[in-house]
N, C-alpha and C. Protein backbone atom coordinates (compact mmCIF):
# COMPACT_ATOMS: atom_id res chain seq x y z
N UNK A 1 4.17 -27.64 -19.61
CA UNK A 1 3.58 -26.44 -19.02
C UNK A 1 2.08 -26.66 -18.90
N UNK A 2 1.64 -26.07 -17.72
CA UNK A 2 -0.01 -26.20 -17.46
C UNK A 2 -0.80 -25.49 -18.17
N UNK A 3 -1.70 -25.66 -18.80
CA UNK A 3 -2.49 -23.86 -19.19
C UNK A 3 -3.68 -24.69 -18.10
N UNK A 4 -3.85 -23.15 -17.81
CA UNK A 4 -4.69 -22.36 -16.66
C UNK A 4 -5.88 -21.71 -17.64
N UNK A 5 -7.39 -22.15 -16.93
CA UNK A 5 -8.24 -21.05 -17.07
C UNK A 5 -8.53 -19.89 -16.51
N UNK A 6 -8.41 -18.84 -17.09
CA UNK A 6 -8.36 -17.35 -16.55
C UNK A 6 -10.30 -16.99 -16.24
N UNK A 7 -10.12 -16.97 -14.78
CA UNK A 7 -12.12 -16.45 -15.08
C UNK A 7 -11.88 -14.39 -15.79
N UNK A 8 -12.40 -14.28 -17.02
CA UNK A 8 -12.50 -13.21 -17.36
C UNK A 8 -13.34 -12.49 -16.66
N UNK A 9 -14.34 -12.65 -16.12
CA UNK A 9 -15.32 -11.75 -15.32
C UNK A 9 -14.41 -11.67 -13.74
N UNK A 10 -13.88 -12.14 -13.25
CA UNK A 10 -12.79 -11.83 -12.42
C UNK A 10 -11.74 -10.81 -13.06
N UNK A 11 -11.24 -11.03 -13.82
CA UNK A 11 -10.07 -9.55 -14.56
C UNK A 11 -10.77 -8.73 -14.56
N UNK A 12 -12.07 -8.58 -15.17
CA UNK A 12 -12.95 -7.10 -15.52
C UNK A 12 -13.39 -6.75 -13.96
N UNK A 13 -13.50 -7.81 -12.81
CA UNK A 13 -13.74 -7.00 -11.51
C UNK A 13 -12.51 -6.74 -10.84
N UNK A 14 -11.38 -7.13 -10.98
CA UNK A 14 -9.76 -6.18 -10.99
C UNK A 14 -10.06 -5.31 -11.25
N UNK A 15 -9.98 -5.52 -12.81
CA UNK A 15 -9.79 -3.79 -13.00
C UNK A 15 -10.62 -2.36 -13.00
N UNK A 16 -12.10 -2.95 -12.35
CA UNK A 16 -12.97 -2.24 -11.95
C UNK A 16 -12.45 -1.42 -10.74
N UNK A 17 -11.75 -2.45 -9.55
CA UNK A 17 -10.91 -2.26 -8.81
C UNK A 17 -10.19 -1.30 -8.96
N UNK A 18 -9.40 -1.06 -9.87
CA UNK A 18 -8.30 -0.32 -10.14
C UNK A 18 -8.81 1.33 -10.34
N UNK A 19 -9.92 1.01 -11.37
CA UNK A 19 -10.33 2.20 -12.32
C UNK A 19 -11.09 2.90 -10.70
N UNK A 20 -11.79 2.40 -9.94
CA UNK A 20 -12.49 2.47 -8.67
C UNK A 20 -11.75 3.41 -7.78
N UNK A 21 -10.52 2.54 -7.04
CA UNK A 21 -9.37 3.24 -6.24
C UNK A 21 -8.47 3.67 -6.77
N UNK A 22 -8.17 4.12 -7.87
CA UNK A 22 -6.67 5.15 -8.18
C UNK A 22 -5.86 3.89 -7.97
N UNK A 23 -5.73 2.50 -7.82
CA UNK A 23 -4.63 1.95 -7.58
C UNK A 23 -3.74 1.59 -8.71
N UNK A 24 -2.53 1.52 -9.01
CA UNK A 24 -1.41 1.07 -10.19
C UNK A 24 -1.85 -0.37 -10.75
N UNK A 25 -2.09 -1.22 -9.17
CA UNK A 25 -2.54 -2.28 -9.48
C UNK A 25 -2.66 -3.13 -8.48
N UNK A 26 -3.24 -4.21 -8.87
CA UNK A 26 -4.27 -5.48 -7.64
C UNK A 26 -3.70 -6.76 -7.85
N UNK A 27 -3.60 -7.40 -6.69
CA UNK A 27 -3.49 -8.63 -6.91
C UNK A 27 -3.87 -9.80 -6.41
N UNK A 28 -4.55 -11.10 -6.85
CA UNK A 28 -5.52 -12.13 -6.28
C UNK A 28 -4.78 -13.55 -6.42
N UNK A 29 -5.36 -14.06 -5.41
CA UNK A 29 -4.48 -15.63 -5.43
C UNK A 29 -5.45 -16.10 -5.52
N UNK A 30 -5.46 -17.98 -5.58
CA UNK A 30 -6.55 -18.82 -4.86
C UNK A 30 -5.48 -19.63 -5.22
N UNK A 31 -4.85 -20.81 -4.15
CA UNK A 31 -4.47 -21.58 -4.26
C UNK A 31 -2.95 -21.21 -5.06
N UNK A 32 -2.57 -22.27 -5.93
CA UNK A 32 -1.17 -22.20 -6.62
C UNK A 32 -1.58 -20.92 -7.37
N UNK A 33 -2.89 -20.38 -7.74
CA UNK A 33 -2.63 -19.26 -8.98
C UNK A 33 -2.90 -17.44 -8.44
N UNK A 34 -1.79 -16.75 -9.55
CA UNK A 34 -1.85 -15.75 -8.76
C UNK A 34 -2.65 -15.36 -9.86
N UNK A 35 -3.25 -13.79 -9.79
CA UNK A 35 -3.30 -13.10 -10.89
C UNK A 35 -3.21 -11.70 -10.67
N UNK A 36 -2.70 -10.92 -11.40
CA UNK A 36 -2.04 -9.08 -11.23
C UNK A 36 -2.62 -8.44 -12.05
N UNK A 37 -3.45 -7.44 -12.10
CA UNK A 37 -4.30 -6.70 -12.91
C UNK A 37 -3.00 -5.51 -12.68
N UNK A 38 -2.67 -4.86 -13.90
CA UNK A 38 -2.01 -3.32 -13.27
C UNK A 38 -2.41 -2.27 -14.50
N UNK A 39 -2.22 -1.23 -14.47
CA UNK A 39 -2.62 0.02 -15.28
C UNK A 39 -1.27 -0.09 -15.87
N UNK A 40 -1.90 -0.26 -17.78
CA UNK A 40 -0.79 -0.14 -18.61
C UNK A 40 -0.09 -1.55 -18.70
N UNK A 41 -0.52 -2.43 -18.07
CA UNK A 41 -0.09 -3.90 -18.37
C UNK A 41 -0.49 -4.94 -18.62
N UNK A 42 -0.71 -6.09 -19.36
CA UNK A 42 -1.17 -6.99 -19.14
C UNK A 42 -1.75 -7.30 -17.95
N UNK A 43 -2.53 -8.44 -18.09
CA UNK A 43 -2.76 -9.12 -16.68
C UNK A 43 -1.63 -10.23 -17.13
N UNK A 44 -1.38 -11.12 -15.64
CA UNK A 44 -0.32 -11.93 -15.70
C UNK A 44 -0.49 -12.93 -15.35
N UNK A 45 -1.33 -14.27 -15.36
CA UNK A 45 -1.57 -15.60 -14.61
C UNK A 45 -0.45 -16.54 -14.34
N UNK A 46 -0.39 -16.66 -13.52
CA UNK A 46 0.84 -18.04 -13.30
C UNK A 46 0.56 -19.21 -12.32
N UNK A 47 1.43 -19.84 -11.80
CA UNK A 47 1.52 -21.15 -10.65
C UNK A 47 2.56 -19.95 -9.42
N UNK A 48 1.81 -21.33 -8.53
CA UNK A 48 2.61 -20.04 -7.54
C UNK A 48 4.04 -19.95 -7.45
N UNK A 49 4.73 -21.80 -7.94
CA UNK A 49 6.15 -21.66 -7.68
C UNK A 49 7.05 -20.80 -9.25
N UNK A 50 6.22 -20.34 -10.08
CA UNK A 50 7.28 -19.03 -10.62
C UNK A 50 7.15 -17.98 -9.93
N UNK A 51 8.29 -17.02 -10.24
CA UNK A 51 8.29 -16.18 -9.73
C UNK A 51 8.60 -14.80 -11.18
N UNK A 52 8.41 -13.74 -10.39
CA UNK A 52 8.28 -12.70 -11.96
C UNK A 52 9.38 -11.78 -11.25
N UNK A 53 9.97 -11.27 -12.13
CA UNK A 53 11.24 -10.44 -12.17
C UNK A 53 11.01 -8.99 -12.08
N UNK A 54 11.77 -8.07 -11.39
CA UNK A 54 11.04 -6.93 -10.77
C UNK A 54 11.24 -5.92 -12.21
N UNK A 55 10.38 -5.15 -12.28
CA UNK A 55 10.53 -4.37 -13.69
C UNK A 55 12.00 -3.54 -14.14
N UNK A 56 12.32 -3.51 -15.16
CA UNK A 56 13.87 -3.19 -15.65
C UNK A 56 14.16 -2.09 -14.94
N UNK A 57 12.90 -1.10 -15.30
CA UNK A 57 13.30 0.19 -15.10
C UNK A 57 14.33 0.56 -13.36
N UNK A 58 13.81 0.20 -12.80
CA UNK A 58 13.83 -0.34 -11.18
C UNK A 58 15.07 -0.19 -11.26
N UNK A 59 15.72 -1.76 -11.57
CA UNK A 59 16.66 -2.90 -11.60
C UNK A 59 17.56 -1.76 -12.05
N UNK A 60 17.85 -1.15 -13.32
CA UNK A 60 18.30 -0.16 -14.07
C UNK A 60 18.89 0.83 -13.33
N UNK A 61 17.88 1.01 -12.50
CA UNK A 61 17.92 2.79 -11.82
C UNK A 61 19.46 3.21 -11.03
N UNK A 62 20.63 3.61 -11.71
CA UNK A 62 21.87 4.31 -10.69
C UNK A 62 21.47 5.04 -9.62
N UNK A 63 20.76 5.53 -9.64
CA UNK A 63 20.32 6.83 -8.36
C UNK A 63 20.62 6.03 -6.73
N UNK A 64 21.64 6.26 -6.21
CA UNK A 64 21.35 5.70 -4.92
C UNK A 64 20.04 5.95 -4.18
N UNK A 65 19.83 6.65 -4.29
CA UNK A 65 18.54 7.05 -2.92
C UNK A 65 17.49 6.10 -3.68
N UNK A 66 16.80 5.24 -4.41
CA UNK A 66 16.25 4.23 -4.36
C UNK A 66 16.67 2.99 -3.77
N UNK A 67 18.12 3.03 -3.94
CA UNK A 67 18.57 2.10 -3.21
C UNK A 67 18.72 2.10 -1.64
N UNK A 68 18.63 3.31 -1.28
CA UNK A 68 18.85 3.34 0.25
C UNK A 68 17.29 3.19 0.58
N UNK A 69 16.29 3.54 0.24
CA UNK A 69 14.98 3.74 0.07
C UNK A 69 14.56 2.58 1.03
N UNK A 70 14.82 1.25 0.42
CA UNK A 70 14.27 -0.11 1.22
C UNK A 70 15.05 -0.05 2.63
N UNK A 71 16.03 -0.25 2.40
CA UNK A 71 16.76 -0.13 3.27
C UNK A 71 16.56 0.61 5.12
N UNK A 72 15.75 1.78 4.59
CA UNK A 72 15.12 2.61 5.69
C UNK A 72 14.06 2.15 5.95
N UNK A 73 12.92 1.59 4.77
CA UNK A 73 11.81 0.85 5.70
C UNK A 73 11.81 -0.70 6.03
N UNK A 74 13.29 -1.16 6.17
CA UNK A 74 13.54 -2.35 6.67
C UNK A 74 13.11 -1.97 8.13
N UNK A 75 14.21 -0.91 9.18
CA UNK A 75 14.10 -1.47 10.17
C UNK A 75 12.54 -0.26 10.47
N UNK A 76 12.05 0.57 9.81
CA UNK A 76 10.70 1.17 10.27
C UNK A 76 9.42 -0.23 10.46
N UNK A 77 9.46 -0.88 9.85
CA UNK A 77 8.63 -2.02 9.56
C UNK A 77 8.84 -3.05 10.95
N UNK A 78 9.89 -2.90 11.73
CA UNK A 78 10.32 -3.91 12.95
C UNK A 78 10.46 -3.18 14.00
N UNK A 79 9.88 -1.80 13.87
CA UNK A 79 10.17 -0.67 14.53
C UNK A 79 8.61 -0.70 15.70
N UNK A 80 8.82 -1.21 17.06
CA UNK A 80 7.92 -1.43 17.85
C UNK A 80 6.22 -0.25 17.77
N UNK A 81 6.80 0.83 17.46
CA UNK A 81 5.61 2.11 17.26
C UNK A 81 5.25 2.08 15.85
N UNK A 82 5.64 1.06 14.82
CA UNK A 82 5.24 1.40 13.59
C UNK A 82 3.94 1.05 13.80
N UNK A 83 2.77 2.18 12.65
CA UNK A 83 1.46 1.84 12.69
C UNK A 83 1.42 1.49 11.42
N UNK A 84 0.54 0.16 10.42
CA UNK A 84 0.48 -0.26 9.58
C UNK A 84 -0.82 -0.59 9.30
N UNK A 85 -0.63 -0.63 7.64
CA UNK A 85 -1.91 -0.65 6.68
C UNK A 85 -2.75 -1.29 6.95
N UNK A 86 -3.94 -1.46 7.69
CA UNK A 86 -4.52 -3.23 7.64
C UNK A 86 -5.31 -3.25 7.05
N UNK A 87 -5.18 -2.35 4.84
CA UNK A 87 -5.73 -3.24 4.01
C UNK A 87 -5.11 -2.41 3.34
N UNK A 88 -5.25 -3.13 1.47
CA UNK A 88 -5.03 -2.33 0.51
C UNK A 88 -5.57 -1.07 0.00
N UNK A 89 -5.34 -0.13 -0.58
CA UNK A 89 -5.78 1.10 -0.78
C UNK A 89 -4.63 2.16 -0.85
N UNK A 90 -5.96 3.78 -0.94
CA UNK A 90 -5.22 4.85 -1.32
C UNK A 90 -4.85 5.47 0.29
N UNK A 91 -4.12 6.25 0.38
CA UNK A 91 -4.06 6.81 2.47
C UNK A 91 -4.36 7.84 1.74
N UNK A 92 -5.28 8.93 2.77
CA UNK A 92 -5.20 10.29 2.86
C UNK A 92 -4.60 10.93 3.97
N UNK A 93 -3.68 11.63 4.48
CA UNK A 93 -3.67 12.27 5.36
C UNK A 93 -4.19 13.62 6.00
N UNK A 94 -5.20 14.16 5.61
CA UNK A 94 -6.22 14.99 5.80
C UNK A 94 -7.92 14.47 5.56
N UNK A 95 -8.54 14.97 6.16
CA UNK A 95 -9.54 14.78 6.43
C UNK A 95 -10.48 14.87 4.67
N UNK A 96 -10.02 16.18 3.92
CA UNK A 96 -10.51 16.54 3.00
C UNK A 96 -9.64 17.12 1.93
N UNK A 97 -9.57 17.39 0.95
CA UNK A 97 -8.43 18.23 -0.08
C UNK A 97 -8.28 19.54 0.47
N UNK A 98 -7.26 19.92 0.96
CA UNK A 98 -7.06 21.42 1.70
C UNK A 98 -7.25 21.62 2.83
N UNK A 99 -7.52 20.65 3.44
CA UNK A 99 -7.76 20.48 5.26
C UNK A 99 -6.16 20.61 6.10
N UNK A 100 -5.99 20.65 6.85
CA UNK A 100 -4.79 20.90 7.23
C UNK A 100 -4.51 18.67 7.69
N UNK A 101 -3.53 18.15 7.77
CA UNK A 101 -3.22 17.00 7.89
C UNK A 101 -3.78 16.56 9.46
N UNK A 102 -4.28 15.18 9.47
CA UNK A 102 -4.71 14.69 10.80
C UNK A 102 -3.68 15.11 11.96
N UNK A 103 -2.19 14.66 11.37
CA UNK A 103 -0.83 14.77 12.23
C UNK A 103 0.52 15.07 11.48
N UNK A 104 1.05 15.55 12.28
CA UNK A 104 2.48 15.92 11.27
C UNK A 104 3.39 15.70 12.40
N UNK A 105 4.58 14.96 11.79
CA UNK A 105 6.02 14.52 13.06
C UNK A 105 6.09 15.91 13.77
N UNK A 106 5.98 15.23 15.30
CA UNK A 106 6.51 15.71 16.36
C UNK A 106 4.84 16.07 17.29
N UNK A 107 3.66 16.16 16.74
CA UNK A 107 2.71 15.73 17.23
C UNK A 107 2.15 14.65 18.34
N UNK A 108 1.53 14.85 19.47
CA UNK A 108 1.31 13.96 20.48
C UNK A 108 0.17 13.25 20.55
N UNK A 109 -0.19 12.34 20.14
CA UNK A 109 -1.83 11.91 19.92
C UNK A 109 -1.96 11.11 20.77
N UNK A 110 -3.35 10.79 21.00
CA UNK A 110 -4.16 9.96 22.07
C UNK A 110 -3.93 8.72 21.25
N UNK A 111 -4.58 7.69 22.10
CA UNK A 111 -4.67 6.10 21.36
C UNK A 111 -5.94 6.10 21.00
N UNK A 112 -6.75 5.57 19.74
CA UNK A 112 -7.66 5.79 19.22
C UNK A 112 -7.70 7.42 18.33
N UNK A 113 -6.55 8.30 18.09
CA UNK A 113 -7.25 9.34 17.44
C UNK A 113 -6.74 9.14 15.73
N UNK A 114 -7.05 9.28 15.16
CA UNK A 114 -7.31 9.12 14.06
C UNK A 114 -5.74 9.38 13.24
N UNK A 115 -5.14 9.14 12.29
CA UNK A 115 -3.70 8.91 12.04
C UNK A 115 -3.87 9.90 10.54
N UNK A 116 -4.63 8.48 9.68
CA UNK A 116 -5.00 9.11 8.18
C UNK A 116 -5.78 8.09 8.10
N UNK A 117 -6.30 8.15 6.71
CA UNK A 117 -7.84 7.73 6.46
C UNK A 117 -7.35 6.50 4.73
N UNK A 118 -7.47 5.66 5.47
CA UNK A 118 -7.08 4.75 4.07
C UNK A 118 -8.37 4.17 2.90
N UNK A 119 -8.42 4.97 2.23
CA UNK A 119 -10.04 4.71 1.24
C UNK A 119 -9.65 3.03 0.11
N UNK A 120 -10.27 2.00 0.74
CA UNK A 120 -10.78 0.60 -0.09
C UNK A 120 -12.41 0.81 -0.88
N UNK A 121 -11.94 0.39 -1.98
CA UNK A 121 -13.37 0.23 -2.50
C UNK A 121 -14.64 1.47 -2.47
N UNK A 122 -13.72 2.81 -2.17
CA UNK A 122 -14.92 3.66 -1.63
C UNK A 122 -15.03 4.05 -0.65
N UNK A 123 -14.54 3.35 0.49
CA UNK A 123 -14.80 3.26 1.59
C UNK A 123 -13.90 3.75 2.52
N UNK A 124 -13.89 4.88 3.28
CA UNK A 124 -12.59 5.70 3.80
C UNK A 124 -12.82 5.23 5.33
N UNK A 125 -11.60 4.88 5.33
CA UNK A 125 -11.36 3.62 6.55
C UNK A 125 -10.15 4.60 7.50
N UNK A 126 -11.24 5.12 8.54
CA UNK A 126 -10.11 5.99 9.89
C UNK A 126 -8.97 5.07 10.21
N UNK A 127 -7.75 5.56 10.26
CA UNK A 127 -6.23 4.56 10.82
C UNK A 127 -6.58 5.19 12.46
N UNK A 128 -6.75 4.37 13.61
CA UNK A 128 -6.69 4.88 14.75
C UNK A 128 -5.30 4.72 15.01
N UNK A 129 -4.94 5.32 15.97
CA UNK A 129 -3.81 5.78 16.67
C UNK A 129 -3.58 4.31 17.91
N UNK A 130 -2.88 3.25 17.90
CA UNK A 130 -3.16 2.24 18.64
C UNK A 130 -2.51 2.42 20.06
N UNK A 131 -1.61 3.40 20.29
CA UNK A 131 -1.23 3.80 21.18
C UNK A 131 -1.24 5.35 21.63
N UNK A 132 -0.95 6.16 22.47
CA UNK A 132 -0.68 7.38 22.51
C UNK A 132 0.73 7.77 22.57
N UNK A 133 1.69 8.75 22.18
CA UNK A 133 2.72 8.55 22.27
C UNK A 133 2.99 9.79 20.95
N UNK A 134 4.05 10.15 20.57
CA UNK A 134 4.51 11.62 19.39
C UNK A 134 4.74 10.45 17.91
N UNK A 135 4.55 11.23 17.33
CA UNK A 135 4.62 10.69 15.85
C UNK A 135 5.57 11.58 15.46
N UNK A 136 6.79 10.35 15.11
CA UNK A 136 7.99 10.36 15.06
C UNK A 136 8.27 10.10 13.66
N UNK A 137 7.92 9.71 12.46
CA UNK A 137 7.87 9.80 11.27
C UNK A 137 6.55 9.02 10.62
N UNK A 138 6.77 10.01 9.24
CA UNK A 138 5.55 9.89 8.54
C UNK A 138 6.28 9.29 7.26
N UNK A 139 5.38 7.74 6.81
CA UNK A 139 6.09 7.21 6.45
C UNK A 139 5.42 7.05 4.99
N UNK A 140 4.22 7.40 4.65
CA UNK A 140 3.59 7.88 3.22
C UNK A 140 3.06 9.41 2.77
N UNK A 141 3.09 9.46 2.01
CA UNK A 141 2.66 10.47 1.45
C UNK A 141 0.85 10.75 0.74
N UNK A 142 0.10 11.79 0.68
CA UNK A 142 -1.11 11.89 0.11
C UNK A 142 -1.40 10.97 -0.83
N UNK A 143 -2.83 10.24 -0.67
CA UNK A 143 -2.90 9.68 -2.24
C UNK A 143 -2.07 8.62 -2.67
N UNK A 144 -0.99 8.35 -1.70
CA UNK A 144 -0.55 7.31 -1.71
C UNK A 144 -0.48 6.18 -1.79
N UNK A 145 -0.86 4.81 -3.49
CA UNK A 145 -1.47 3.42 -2.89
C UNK A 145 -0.73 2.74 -1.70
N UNK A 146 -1.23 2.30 -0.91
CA UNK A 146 -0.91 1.44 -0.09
C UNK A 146 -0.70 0.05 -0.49
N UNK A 147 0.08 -1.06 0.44
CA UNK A 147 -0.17 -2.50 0.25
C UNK A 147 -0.47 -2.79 1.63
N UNK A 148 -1.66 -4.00 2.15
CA UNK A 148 -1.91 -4.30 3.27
C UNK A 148 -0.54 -4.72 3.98
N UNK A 149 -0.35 -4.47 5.50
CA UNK A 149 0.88 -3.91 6.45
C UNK A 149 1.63 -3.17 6.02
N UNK A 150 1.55 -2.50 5.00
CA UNK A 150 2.55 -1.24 4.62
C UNK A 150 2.95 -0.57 5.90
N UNK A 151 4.27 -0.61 6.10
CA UNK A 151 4.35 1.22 7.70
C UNK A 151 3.87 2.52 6.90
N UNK A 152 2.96 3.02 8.19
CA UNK A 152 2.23 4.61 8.00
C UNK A 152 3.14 5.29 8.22
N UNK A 153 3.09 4.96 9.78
CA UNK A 153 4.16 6.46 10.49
C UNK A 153 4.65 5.26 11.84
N UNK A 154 5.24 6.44 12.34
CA UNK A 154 5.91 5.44 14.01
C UNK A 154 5.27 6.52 14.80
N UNK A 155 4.67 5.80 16.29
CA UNK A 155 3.98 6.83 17.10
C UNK A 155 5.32 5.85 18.47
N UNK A 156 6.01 6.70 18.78
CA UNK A 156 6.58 6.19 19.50
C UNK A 156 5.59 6.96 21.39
């Protein structure tokens, strides 16, 4: 087995990261090594060819509707009007806390008008509208972390 040096001043700017954006958790590569900062967990260093096992609880879970869950944003994700994340972060879908929402399904928007507002680092980043066309589902919720290409919504 390899041991790996961990840069510690890299973990403490993870999880600055974390404590920063509300996120569960972050994750950084360079080369073969990954590393996962998350709230409530270790950090985790490895090579790239292991792989880590998805948490029990998950795996565990009887409830169908987690299981159907992926399943529905299989084909939203290949879905020609899907609009997606293009970075990590929290989404807002209102402008402000108590604002009424940018858009809600069945809404007709222009191309360029504003979708929801995905905040990186601080930084609240407008989702434009890349087409014009009705927004046909909304595919996160408030406050929601994101992962970069996550599906938003479909503007068909």
């Amino acid at each position: 087995m390899t041991k790996l040096s961990v840069d510690k001043k890299l973990i403490r700017d993870l999880a600055k990261i974390l404590q920063d954006t509300g996120l569960a958790e972050v994750e950084w590569s360079e080369g073969d090594v990954k590393l996962r900062v998350s709230r409530g967990a270790m950090a985790t260093a490895y090579a790239a060819p292991m792989a880590y096992a998805p948490a029990p609880v998950a795996a565990a879970a009887p409830v169908p509707a987690p299981v159907a869950a992926p399943a529905a944003e299989a084909p939203a994700a290949a879905h020609p009007g899907t609009v997606k994340s293009p970075m990590v972060g929290t989404v807002y879908v209102a402008p402000e806390p108590g604002a009424a929402p940018f858009v809600k399904v069945g809404d007709t928007v222009k191309e360029g008008q504003t979708l929801v507002i995905v905040e990186a680092m601080k930084t609240m980043n407008p989702i434009p509208s890349p087409r014009a066309g009705k927004v046909t589902r909304i595919l996160v919720e408030n406050q929601q972390p994101v992962e970069f290409d996550q599906p938003l919504m479909i503007v068909e």
